[in-house]
C-alpha atoms as a PDB file:
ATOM      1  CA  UNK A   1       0.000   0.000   0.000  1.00  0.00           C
ATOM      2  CA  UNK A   2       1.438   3.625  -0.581  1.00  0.00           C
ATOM      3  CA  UNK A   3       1.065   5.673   1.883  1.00  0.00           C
ATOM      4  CA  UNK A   4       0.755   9.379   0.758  1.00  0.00           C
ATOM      5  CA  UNK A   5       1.014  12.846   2.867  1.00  0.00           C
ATOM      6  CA  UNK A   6       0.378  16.554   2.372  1.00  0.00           C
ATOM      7  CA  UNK A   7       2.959  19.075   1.484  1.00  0.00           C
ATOM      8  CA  UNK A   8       2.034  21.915   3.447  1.00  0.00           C
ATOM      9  CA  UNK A   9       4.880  24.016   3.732  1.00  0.00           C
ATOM     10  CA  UNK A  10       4.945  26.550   0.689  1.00  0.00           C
ATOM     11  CA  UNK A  11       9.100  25.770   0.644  1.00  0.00           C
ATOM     12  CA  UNK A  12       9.001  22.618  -0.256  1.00  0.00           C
ATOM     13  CA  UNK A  13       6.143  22.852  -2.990  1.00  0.00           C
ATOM     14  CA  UNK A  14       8.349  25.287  -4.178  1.00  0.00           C
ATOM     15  CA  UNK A  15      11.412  23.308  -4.184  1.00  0.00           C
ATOM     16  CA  UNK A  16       9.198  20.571  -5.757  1.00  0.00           C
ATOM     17  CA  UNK A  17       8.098  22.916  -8.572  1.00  0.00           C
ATOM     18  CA  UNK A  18      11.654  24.277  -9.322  1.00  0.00           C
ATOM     19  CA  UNK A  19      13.009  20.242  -9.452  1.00  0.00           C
ATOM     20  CA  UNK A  20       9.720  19.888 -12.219  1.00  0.00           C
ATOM     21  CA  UNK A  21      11.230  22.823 -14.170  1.00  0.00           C
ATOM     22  CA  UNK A  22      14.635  21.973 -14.007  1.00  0.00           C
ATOM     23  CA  UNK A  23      14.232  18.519 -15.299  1.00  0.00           C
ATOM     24  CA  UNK A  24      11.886  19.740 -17.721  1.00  0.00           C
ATOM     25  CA  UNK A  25       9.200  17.510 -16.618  1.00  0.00           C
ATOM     26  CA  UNK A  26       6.592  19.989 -17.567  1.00  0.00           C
ATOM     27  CA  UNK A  27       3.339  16.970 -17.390  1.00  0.00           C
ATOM     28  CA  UNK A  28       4.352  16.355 -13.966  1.00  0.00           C
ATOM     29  CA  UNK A  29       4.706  20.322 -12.857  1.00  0.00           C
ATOM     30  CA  UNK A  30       1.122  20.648 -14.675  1.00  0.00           C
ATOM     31  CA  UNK A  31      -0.503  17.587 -12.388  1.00  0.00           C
ATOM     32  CA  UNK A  32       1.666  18.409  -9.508  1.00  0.00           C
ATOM     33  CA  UNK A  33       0.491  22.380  -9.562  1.00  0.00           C
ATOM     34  CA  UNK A  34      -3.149  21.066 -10.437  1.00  0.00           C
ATOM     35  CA  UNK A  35      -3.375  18.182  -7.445  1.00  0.00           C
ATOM     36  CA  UNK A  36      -2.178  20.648  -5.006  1.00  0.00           C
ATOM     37  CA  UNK A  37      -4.431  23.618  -6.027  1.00  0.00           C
ATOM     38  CA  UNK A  38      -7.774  21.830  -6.879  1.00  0.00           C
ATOM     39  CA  UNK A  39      -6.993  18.836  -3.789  1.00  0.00           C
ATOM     40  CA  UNK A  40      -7.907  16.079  -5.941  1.00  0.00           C
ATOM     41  CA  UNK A  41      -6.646  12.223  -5.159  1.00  0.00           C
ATOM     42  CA  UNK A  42      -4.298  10.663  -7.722  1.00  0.00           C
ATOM     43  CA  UNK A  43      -6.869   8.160  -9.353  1.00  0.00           C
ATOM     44  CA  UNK A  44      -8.901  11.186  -9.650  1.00  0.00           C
ATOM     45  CA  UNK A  45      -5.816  13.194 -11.599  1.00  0.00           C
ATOM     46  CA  UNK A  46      -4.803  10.741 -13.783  1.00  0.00           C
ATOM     47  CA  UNK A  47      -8.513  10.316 -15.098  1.00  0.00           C
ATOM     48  CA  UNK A  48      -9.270  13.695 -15.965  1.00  0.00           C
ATOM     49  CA  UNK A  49      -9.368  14.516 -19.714  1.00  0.00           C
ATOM     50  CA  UNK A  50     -10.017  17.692 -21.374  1.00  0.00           C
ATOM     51  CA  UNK A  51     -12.994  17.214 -21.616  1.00  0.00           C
ATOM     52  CA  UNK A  52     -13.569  17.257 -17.528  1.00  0.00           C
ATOM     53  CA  UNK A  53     -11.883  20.510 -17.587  1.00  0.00           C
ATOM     54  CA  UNK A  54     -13.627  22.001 -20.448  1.00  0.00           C
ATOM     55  CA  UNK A  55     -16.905  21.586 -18.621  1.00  0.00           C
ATOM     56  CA  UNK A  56     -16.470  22.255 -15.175  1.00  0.00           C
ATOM     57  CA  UNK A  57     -14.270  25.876 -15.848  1.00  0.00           C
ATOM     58  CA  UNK A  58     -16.076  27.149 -18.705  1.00  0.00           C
ATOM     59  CA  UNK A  59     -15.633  30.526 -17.630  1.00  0.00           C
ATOM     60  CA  UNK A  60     -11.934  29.954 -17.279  1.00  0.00           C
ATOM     61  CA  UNK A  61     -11.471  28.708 -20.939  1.00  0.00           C
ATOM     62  CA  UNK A  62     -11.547  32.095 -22.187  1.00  0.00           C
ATOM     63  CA  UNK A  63      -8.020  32.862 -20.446  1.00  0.00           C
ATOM     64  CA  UNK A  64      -6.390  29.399 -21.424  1.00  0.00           C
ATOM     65  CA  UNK A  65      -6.213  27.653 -24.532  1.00  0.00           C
ATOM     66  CA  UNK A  66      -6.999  23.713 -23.651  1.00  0.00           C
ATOM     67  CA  UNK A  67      -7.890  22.626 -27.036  1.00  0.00           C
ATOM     68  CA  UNK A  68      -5.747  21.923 -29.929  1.00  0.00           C
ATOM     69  CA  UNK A  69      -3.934  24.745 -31.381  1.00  0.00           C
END
């Protein structure tokens, strides 16, 4: 079983954002940045598909481009 935990402290997200960036792992920032913000479980992350976000932030689409360019 894995056992998962909460990063809490803003320094270490940090630190775990700038490791993302520096590796150039740019799918993991984006799910890392998005599980921490929206609180979602990872079975729930990996399943999500355009679609899902396309629907439930319709306002938000205006500001980002989530379709094909």
């Amino acid at each position: 079983m894995v056992v998962s935990s909460l990063v809490k402290n803003i320094k270490k997200i940090n630190l775990i954002k700038d490791l993302y960036k520096k590796k150039n792992k740019m799918r993991n920032l984006l799910l890392f940045t998005l599980a921490i913000n929206v609180v979602l479980n990872l079975t729930d992350l990996l399943n999500l598909k355009v679609k899902d976000m396309r629907e439930n932030f319709l306002p938000y689409s205006t500001y980002v481009n989530v379709g094909k360019g």
